[in-house]
N, C-alpha and C. Protein backbone atom coordinates (compact mmCIF):
# COMPACT_ATOMS: atom_id res chain seq x y z
N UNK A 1 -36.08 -55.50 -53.76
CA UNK A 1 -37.40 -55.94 -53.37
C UNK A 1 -37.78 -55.22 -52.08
N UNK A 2 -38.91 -54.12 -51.76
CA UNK A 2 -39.33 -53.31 -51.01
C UNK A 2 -39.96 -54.31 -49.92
N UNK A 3 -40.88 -54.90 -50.49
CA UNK A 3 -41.76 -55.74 -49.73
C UNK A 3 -41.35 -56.86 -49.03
N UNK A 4 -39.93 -57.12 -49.16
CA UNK A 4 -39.51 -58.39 -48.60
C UNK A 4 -39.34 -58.00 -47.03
N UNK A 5 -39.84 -58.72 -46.46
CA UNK A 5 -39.38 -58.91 -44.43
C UNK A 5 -38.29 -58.94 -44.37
N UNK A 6 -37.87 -58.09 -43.29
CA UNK A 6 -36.60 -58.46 -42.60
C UNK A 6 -36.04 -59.87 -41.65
N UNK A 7 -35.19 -60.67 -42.04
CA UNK A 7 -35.04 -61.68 -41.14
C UNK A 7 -34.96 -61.57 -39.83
N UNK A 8 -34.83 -60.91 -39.22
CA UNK A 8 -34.78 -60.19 -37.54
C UNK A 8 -36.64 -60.15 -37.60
N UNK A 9 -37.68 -59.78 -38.38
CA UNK A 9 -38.83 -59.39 -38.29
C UNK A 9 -39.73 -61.16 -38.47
N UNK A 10 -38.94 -61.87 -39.04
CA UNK A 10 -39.51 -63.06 -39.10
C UNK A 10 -38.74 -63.65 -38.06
N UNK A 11 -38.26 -63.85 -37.19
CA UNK A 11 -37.44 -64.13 -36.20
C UNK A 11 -38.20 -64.22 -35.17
N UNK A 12 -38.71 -62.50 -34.92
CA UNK A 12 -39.29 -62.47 -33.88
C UNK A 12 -40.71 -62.79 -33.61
N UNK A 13 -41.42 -63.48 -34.67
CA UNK A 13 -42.76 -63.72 -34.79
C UNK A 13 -42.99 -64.65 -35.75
N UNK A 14 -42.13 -66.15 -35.70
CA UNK A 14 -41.44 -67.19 -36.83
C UNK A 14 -43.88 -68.03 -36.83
N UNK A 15 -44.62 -67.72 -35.96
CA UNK A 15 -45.55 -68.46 -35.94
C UNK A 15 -46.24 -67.73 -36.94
N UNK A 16 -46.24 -66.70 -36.54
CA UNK A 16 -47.36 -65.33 -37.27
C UNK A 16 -46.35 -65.59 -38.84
N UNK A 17 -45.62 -65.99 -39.35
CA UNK A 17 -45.01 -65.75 -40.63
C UNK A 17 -45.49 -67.33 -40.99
N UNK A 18 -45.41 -68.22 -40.60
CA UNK A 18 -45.50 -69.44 -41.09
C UNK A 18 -47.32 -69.40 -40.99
N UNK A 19 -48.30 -68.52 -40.02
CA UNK A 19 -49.08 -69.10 -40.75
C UNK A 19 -49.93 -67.94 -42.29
N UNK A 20 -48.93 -66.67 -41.90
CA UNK A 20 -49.35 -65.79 -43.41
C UNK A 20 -48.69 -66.69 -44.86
N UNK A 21 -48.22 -67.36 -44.30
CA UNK A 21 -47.67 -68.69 -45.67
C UNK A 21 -48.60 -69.09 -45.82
N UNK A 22 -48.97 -69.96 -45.02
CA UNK A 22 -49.87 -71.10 -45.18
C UNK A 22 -51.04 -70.46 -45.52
N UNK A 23 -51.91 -69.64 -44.90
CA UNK A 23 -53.40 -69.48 -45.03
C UNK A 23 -53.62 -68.00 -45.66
N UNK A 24 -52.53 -67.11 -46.00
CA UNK A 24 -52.66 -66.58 -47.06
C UNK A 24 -51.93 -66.07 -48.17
N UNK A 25 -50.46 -65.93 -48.10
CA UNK A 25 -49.74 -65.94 -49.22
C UNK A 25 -48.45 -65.80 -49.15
N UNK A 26 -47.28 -66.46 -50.28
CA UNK A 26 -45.97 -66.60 -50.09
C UNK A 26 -45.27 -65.26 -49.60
N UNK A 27 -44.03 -65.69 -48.85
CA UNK A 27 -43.60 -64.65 -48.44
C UNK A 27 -42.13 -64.34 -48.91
N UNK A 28 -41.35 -62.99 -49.12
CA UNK A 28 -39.94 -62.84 -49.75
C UNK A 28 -39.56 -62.60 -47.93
N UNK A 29 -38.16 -63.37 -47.73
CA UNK A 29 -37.44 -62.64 -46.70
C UNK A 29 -35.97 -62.24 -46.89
N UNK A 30 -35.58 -61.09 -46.62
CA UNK A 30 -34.35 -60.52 -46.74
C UNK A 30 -33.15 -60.86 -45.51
N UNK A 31 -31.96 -61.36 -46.21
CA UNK A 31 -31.05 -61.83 -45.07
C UNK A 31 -29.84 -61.54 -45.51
N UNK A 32 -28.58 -60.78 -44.99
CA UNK A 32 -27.74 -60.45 -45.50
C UNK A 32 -27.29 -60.45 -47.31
N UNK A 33 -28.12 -59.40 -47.73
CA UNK A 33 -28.33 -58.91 -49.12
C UNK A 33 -28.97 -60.20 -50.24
N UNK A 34 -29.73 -61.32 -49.54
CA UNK A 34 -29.98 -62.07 -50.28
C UNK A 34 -31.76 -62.39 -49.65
N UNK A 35 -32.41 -62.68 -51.22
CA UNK A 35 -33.94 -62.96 -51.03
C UNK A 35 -34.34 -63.76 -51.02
N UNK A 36 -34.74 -64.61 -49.54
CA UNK A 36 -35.66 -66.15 -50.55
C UNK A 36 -37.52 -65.71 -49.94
N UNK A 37 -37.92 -66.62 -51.19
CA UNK A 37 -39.15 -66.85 -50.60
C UNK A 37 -39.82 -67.92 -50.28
N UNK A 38 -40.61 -67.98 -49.49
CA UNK A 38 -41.04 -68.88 -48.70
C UNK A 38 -42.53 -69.09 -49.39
N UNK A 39 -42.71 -70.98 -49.56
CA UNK A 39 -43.87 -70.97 -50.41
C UNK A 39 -44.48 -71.92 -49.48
N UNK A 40 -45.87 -72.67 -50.02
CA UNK A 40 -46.34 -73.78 -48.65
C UNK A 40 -46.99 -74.41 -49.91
N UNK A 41 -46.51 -75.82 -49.75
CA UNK A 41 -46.33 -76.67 -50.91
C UNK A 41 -47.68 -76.87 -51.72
N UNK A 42 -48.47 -76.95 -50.78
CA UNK A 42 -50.18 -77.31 -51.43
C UNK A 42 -50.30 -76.32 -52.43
N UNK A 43 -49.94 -74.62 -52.23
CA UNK A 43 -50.16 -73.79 -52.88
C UNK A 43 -49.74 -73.89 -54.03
N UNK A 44 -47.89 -74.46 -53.92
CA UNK A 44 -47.41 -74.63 -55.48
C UNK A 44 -47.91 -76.10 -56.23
N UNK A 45 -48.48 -76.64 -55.45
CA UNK A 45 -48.78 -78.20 -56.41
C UNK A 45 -50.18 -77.88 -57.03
N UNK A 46 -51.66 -76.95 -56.55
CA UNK A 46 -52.51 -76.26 -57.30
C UNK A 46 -52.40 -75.29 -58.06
N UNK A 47 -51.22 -74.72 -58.06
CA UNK A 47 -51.43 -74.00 -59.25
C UNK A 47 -50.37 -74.43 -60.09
N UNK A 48 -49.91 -75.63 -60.15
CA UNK A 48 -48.60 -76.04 -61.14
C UNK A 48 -49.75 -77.34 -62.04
N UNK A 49 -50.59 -78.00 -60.83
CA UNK A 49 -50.85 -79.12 -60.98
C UNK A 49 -52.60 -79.32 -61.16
N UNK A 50 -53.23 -78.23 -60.94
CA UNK A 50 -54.72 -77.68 -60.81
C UNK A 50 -54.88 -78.61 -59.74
């Protein structure tokens, strides 16, 4: 995954990442060879739940 952040890059700017979650879209972060992504719940309960 190209596009995923580096955990050192969300580290250093943990506000600016929590609010590109929230107010505009999920994020992948990379941490010793493993990917999670980060979702913000309202987002997954409208589009699971309309």
């Amino acid at each position: 995954m190209q596009d995923a952040l580096q955990a050192t890059q969300v580290r250093k700017d943990f506000s600016r990442f929590i609010d590109t979650v929230i107010h505009d879209k999920p994020q992948a972060v990379k941490r010793n060879h493993d990917v999670f992504w980060s979702l913000y719940q309202t987002m997954v309960t409208e589009a699971f739940f309309g």
